[in-house]
N, C-alpha and C. Protein backbone atom coordinates (compact mmCIF):
# COMPACT_ATOMS: atom_id res chain seq x y z
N UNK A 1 -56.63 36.56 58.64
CA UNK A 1 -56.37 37.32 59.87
C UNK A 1 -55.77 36.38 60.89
N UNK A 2 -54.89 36.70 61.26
CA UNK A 2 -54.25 36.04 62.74
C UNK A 2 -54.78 36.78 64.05
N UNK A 3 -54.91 36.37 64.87
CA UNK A 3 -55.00 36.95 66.26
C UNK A 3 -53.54 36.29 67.21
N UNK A 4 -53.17 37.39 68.02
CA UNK A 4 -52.39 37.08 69.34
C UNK A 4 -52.27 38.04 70.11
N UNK A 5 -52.02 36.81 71.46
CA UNK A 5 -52.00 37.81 72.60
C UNK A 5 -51.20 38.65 72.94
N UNK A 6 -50.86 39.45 73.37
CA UNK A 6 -49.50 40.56 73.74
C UNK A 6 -50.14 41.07 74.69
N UNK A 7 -48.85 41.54 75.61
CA UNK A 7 -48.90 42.36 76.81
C UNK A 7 -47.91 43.38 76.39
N UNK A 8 -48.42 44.82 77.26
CA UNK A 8 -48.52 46.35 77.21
C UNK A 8 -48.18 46.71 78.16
N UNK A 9 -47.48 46.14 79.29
CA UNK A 9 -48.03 46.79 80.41
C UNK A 9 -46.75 47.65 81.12
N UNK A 10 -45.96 48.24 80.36
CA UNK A 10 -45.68 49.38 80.37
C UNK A 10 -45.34 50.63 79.25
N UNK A 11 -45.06 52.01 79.73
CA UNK A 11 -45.23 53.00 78.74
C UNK A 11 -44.23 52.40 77.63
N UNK A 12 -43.33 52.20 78.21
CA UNK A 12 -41.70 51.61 77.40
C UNK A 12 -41.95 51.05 75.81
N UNK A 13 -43.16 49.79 76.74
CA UNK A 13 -43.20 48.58 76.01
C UNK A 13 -44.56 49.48 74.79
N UNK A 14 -45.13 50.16 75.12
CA UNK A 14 -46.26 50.31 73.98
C UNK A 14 -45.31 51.55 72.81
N UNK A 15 -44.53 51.87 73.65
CA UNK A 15 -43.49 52.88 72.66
C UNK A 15 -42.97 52.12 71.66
N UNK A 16 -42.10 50.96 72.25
CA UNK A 16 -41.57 50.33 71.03
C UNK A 16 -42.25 49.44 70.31
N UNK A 17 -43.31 48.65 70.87
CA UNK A 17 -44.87 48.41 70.11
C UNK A 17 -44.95 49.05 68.81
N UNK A 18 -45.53 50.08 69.21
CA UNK A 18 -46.14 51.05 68.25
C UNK A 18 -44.75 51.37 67.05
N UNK A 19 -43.83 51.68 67.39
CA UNK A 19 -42.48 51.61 66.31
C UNK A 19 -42.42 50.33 65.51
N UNK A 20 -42.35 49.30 66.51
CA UNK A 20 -42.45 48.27 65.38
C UNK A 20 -43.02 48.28 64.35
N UNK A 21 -44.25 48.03 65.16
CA UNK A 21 -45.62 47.55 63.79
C UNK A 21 -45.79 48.75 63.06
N UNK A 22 -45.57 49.89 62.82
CA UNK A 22 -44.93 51.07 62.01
C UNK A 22 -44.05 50.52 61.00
N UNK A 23 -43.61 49.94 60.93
CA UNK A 23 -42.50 49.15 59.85
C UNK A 23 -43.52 48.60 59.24
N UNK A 24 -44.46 47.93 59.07
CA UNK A 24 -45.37 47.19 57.98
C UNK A 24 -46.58 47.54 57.97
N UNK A 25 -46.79 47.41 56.37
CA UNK A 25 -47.64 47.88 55.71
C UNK A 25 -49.09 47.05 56.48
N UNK A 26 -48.94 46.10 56.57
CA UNK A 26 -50.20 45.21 57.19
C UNK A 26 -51.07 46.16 58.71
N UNK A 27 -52.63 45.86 58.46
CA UNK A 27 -53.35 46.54 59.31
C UNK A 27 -53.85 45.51 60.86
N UNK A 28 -53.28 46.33 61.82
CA UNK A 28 -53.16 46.00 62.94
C UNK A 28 -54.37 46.38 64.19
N UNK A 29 -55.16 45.42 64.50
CA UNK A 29 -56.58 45.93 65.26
C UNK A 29 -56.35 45.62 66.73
N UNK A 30 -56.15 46.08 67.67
CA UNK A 30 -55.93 45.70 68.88
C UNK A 30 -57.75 45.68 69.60
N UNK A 31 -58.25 44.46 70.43
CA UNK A 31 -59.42 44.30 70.48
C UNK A 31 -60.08 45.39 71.35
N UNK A 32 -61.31 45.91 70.80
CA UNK A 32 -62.03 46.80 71.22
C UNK A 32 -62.01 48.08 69.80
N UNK A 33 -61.46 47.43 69.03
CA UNK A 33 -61.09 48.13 67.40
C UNK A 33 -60.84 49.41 67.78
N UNK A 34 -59.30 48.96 68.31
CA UNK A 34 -58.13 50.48 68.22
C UNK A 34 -57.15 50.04 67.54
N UNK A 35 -56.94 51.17 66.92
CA UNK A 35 -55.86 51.23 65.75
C UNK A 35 -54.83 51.07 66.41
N UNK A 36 -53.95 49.99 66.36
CA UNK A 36 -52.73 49.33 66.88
C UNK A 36 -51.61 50.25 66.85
N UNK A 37 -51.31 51.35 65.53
CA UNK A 37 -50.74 52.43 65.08
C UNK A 37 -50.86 53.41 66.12
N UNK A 38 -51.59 53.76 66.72
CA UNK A 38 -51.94 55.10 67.38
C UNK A 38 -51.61 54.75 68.99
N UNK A 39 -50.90 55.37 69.63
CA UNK A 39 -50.02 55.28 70.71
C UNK A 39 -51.32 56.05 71.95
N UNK A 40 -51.94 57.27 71.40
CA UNK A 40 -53.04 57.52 72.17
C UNK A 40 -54.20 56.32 71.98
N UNK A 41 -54.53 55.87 70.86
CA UNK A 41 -55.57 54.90 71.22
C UNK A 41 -55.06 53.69 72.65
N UNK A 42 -53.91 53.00 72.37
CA UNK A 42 -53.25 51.68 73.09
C UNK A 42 -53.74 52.20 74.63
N UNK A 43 -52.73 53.96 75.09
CA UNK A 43 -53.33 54.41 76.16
C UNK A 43 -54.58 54.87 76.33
N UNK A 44 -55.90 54.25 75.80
CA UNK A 44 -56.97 54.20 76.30
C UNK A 44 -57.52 53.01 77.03
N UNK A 45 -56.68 51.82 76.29
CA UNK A 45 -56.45 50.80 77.36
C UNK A 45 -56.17 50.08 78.46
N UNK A 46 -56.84 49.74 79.13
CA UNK A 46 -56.24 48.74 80.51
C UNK A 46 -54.82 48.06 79.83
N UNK A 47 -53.86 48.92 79.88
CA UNK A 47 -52.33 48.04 79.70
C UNK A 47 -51.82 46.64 80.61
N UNK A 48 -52.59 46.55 82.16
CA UNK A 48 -52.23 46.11 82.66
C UNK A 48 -52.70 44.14 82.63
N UNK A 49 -54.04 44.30 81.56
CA UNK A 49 -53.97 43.55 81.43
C UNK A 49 -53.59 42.69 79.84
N UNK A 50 -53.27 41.72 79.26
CA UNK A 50 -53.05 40.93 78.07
C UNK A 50 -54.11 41.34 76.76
N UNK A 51 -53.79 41.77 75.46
CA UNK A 51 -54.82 42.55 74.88
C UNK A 51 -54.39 41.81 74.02
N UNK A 52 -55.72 41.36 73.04
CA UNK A 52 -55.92 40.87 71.97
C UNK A 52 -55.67 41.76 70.52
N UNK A 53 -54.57 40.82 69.67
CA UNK A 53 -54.20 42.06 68.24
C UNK A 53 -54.69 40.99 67.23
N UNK A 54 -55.21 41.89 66.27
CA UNK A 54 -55.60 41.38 65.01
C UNK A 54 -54.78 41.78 64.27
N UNK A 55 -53.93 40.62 63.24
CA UNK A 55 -53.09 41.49 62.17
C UNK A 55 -54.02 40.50 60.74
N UNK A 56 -54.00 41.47 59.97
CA UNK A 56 -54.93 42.06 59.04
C UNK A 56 -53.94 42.02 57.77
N UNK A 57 -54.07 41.09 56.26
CA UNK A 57 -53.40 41.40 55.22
C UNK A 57 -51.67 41.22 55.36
N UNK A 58 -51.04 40.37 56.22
CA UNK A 58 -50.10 40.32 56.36
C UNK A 58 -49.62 39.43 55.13
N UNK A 59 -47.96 39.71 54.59
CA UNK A 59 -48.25 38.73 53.40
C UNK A 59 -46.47 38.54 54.27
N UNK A 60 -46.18 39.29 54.99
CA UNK A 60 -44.89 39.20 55.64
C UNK A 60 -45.22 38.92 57.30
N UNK A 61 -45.80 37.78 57.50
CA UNK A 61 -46.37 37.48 58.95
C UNK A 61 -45.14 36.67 59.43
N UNK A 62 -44.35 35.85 59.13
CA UNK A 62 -43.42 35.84 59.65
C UNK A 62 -42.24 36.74 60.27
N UNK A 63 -41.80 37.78 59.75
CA UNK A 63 -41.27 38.78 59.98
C UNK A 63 -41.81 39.67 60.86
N UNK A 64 -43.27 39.70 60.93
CA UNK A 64 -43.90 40.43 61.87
C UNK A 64 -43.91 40.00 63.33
N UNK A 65 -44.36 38.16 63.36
CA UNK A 65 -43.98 37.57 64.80
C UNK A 65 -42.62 37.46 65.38
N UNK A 66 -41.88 37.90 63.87
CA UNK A 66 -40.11 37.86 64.91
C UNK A 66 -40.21 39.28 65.54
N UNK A 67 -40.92 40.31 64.96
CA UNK A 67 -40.59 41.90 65.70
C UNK A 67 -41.46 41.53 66.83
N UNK A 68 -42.73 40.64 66.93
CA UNK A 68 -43.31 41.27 68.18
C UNK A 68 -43.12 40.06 69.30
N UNK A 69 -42.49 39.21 68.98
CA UNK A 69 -41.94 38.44 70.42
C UNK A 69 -41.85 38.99 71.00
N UNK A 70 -40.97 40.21 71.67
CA UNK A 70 -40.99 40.66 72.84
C UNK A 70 -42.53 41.28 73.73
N UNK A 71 -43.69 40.89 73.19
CA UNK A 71 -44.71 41.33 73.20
C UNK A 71 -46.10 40.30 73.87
N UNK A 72 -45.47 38.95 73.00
CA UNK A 72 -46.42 38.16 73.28
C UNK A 72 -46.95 37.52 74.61
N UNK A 73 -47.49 36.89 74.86
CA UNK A 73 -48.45 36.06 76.04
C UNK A 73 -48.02 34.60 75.97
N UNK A 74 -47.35 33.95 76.72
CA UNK A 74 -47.58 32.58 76.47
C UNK A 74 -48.29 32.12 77.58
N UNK A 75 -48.98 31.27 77.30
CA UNK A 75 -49.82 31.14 78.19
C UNK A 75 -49.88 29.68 79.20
């Protein structure tokens, strides 16, 4: 399992979020165990602040951190 940080913090950004990680098969836990997939779960979240993702079974994790750069936290 990897963990990273990503920010949400607008509708825009959890739209194309959620499209991305739709492209792979690997299971995606955003912390507070919401299904990373589900666009109503994300908006049960405080977007405004930096949310912790679990990716789960990735065997294509490189490919996955190139889709979600636009996403991440550097800190």
């Amino acid at each position: 399992m990897k963990t990273i940080k990503i920010s949400l913090n607008s509708i825009d950004k959890v739209k194309t979020f959620v499209n991305v990680i739709n492209r792979f098969d690997a299971e995606f836990d955003l912390v507070s165990v919401i299904d990373a997939k589900s666009i109503m779960g994300i908006f049960s979240l405080d977007i405004s602040k930096p949310i912790d993702l679990n990716i789960h079974n990735a065997d294509n994790l490189d490919e996955i951190m190139e889709q979600l750069q636009p996403y991440l936290v550097t800190e």
